[in-house]
C-alpha atoms as a PDB file:
ATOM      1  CA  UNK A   1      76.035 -13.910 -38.676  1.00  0.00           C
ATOM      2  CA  UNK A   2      77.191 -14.980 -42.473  1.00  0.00           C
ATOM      3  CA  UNK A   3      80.152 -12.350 -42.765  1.00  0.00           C
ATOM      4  CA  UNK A   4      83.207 -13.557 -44.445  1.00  0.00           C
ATOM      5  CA  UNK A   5      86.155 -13.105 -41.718  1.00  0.00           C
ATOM      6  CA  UNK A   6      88.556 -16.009 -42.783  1.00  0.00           C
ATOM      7  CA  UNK A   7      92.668 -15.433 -41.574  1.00  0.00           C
ATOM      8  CA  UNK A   8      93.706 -11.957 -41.496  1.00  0.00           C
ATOM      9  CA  UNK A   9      91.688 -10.712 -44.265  1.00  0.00           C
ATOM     10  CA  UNK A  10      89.417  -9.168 -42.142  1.00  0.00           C
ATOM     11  CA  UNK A  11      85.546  -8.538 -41.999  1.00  0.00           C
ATOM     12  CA  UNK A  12      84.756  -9.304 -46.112  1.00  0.00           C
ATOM     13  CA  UNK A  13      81.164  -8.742 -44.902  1.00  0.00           C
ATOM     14  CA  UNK A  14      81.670  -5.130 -44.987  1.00  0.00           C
ATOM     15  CA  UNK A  15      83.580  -5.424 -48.444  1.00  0.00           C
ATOM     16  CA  UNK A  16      80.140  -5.505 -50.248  1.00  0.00           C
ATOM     17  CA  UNK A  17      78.631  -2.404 -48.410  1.00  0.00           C
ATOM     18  CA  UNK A  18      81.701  -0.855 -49.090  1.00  0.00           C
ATOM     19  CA  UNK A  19      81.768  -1.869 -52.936  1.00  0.00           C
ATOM     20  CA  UNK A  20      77.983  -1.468 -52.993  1.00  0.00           C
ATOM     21  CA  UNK A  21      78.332   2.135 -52.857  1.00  0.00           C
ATOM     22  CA  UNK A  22      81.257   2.387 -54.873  1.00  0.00           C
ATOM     23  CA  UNK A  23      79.495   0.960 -57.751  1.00  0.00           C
ATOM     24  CA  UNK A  24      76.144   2.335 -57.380  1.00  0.00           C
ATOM     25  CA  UNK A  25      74.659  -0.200 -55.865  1.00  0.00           C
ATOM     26  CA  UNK A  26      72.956  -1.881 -52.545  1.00  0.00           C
ATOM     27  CA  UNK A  27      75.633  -4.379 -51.534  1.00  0.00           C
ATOM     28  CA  UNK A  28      76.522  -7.728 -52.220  1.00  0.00           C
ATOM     29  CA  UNK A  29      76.891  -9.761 -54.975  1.00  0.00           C
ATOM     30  CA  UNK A  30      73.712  -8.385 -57.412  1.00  0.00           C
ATOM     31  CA  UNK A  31      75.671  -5.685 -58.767  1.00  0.00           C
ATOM     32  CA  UNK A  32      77.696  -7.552 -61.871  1.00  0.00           C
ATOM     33  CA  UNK A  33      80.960  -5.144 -61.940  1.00  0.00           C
ATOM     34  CA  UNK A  34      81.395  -6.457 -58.333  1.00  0.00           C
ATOM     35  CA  UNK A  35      81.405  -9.841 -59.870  1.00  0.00           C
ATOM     36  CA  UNK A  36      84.454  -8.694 -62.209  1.00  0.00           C
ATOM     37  CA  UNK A  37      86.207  -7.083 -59.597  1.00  0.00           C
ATOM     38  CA  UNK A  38      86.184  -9.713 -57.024  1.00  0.00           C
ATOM     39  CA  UNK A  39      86.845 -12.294 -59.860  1.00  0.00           C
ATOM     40  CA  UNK A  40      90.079 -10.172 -60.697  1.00  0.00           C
ATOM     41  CA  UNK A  41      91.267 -11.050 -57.194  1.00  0.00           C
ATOM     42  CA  UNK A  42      90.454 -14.488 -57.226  1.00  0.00           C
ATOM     43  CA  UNK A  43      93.235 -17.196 -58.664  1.00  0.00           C
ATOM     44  CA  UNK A  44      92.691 -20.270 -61.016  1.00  0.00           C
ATOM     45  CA  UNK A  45      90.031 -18.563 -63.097  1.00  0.00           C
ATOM     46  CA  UNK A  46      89.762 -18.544 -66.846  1.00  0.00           C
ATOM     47  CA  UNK A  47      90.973 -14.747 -67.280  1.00  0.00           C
ATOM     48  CA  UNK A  48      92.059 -14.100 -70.772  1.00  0.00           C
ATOM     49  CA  UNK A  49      94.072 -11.144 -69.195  1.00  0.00           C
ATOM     50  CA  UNK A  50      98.290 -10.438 -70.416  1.00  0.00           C
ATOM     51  CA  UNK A  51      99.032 -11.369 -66.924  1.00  0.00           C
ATOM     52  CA  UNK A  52     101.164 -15.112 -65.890  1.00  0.00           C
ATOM     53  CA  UNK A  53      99.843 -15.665 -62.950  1.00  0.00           C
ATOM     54  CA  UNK A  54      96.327 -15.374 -61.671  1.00  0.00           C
ATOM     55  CA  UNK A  55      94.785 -14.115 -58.611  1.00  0.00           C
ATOM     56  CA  UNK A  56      95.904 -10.832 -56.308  1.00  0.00           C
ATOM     57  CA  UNK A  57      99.339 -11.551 -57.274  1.00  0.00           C
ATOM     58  CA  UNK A  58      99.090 -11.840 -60.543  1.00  0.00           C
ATOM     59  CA  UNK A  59      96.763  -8.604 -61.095  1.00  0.00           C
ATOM     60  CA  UNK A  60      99.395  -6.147 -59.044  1.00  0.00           C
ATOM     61  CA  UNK A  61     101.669  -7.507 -61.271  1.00  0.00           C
ATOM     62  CA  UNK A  62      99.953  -7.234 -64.174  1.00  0.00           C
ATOM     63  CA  UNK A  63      98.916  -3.455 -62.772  1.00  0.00           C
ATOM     64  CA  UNK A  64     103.243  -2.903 -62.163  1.00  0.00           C
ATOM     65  CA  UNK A  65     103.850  -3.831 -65.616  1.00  0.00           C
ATOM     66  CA  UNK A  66     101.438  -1.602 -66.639  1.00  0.00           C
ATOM     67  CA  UNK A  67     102.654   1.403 -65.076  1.00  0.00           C
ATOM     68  CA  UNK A  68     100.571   1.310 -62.064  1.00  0.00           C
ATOM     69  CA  UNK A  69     103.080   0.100 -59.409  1.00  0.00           C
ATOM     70  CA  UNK A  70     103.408   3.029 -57.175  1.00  0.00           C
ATOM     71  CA  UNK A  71      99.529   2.980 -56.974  1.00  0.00           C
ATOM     72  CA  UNK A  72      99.072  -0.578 -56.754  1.00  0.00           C
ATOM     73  CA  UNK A  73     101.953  -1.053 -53.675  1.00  0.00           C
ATOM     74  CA  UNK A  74      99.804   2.182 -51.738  1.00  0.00           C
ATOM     75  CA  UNK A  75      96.594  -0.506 -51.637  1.00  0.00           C
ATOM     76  CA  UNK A  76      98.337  -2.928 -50.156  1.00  0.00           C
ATOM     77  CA  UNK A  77     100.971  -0.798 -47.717  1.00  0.00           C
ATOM     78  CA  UNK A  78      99.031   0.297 -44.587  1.00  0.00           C
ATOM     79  CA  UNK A  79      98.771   4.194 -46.002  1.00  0.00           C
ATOM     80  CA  UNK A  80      96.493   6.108 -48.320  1.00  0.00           C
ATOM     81  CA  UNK A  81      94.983   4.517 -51.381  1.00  0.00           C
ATOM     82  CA  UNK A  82      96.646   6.280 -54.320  1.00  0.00           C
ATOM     83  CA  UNK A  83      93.918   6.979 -57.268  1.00  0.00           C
ATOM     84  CA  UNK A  84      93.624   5.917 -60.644  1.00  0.00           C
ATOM     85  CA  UNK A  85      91.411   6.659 -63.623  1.00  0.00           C
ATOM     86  CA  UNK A  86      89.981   4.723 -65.689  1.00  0.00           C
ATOM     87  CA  UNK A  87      92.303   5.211 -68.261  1.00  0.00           C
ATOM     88  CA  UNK A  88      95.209   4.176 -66.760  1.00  0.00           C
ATOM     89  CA  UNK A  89      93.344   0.974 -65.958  1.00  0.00           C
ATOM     90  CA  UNK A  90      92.658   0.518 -69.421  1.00  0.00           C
ATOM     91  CA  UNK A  91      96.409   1.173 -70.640  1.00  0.00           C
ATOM     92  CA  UNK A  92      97.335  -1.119 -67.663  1.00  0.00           C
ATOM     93  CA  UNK A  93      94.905  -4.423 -68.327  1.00  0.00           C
ATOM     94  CA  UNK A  94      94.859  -3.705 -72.134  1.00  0.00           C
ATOM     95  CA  UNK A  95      91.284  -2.562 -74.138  1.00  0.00           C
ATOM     96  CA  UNK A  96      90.839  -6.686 -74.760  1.00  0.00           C
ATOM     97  CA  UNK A  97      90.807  -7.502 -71.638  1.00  0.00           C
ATOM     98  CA  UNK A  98      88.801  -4.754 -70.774  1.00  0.00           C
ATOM     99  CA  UNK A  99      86.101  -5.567 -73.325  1.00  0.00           C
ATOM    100  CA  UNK A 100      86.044  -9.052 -71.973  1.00  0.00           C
ATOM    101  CA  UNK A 101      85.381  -7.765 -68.671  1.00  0.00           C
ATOM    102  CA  UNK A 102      82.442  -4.915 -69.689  1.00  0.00           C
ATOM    103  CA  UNK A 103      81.161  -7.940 -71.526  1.00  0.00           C
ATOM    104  CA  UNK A 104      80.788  -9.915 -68.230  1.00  0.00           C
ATOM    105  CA  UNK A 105      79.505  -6.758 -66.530  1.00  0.00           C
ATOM    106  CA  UNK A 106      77.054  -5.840 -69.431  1.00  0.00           C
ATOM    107  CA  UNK A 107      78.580  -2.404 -69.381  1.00  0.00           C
ATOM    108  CA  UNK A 108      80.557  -0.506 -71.671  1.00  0.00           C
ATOM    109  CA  UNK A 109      84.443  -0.512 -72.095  1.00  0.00           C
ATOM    110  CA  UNK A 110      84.868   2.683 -70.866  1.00  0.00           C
ATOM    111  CA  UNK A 111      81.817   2.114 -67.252  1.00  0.00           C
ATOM    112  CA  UNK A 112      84.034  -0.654 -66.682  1.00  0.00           C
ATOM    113  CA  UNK A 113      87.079   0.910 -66.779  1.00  0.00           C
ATOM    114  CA  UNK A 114      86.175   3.385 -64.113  1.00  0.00           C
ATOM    115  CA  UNK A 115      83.935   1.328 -61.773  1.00  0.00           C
ATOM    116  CA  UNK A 116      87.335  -0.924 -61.741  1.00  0.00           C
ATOM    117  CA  UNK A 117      89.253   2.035 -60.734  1.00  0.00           C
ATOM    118  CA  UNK A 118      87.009   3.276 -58.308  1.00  0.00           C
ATOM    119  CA  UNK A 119      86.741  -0.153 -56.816  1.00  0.00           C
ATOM    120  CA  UNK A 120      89.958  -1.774 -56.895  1.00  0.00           C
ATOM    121  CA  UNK A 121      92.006   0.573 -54.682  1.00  0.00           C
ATOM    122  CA  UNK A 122      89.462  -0.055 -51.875  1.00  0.00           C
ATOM    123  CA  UNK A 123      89.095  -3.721 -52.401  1.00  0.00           C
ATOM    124  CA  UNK A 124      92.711  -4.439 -52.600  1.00  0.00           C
ATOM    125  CA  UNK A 125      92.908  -2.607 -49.348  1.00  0.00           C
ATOM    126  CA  UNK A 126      89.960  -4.253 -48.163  1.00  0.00           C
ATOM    127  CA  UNK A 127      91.663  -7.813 -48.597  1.00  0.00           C
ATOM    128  CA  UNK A 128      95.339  -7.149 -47.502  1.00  0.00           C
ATOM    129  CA  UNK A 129      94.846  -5.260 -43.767  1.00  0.00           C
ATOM    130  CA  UNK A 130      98.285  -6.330 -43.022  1.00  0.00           C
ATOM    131  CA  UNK A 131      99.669  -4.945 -45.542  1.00  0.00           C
ATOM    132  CA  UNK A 132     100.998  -7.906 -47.452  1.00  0.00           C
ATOM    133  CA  UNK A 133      99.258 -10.063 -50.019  1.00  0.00           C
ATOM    134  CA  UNK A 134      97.545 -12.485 -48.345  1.00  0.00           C
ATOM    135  CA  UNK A 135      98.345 -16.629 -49.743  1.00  0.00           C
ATOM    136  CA  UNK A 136      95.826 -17.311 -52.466  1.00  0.00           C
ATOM    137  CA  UNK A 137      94.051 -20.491 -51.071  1.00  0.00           C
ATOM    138  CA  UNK A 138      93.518 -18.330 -48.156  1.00  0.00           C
ATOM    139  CA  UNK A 139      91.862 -14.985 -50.785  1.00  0.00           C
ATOM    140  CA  UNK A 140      90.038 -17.627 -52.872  1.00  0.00           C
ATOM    141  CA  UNK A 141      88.233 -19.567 -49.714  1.00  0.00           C
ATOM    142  CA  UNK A 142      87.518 -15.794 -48.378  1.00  0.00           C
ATOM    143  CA  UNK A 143      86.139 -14.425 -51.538  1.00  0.00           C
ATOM    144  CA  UNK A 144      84.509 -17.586 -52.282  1.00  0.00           C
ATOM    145  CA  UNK A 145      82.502 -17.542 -49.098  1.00  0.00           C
ATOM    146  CA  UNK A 146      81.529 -13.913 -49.525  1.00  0.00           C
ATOM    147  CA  UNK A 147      80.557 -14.598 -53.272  1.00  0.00           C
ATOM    148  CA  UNK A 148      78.232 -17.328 -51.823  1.00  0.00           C
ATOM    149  CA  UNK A 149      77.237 -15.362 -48.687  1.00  0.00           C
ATOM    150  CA  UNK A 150      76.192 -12.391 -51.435  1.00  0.00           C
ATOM    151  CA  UNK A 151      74.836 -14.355 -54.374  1.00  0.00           C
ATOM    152  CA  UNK A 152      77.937 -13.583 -56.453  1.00  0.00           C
ATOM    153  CA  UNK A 153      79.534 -15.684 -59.139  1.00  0.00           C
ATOM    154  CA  UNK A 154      81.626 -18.329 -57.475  1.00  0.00           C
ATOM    155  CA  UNK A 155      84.820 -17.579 -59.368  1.00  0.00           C
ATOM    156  CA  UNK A 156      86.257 -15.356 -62.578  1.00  0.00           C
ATOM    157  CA  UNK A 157      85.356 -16.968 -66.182  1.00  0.00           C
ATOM    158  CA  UNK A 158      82.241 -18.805 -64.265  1.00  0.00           C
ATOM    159  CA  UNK A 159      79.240 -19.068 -66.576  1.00  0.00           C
ATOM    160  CA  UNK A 160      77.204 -15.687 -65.736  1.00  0.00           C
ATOM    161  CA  UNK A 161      73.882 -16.866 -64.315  1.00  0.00           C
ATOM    162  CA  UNK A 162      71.659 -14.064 -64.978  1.00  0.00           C
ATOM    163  CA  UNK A 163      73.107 -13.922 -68.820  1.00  0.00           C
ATOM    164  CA  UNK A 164      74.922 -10.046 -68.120  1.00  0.00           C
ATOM    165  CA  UNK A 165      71.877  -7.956 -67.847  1.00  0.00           C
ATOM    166  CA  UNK A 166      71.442  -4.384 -69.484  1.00  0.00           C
ATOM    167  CA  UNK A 167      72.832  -2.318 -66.453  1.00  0.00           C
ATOM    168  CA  UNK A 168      74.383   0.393 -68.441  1.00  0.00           C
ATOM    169  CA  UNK A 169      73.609   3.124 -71.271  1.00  0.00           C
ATOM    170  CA  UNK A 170      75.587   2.467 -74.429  1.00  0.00           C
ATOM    171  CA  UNK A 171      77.323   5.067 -75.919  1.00  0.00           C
END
């Protein structure tokens, strides 16, 4: 049975199908931008991000700040995910933070950038089917179950177990 369905957060178990084929891969928690993307949602981890505060909160504030409100209020509302590139990610998060994230993922600054914007508008849906941010015990135990359930890393800034891997062409 193993499928994440904590609260209202709905089925998580279908988060890393969904995510699987965002990001080019077969599910779960192998693929390592998944790691950074989940670990962007999840609070009390080391991110060196410009954000305050950590977690789902944090991050759609961080995203507001950065220009990407309108976008980042359509994930959560019940409506249709507005896009965004990977360049307006990048201008959003910063190119540090970025780097520190392609760094975890073994990828390049600019992979990163748009696996996280092909991802994040469906995960961020994905996690708040009510259309509010869910409380971030609650979006920590849930993506700490499906991290677990998946073989993921169990939390953002969490030593990287298989070292980062060579996933990606340089350019």
């Amino acid at each position: 049975m193993g499928a994440a369905n904590l609260g209202g957060l709905g089925n998580l178990g279908s988060l890393g199908g969904l995510l699987g084929g965002l990001l080019g891969g077969s599910g779960g928690g192998q693929n390592p931008l998944l790691k950074v993307v989940l670990g962007m949602l999840q609070g009390g981890g080391s991110s060196g991000g410009t954000g305050g505060a950590g977690g789902l909160g944090g991050l759609l504030e961080q995203l507001q700040a950065g220009g990407l409100g309108s976008q980042a209020k359509s994930w959560v509302d019940n409506g249709r995910n507005q896009p965004v590139s990977g360049q307006e990610i990048t201008t959003a998060l910063g190119e540090q933070e970025l780097d520190r994230l392609a760094g975890e993922a073994g990828m390049t600054r600019e992979e990163t950038a748009a696996g996280i914007a092909a991802a994040l508008p469906q995960v961020v849906n994905a996690v708040t089917p009510d259309g509010e941010v869910p409380p971030e015990n609650d979006l920590d135990q849930a993506l700490g179950q499906f991290l677990s359930e998946t073989g993921g890393a169990p939390a953002a800034g969490a030593p990287n177990p298989d070292g980062g891997g060579s996933t990606g062409e340089t350019g």
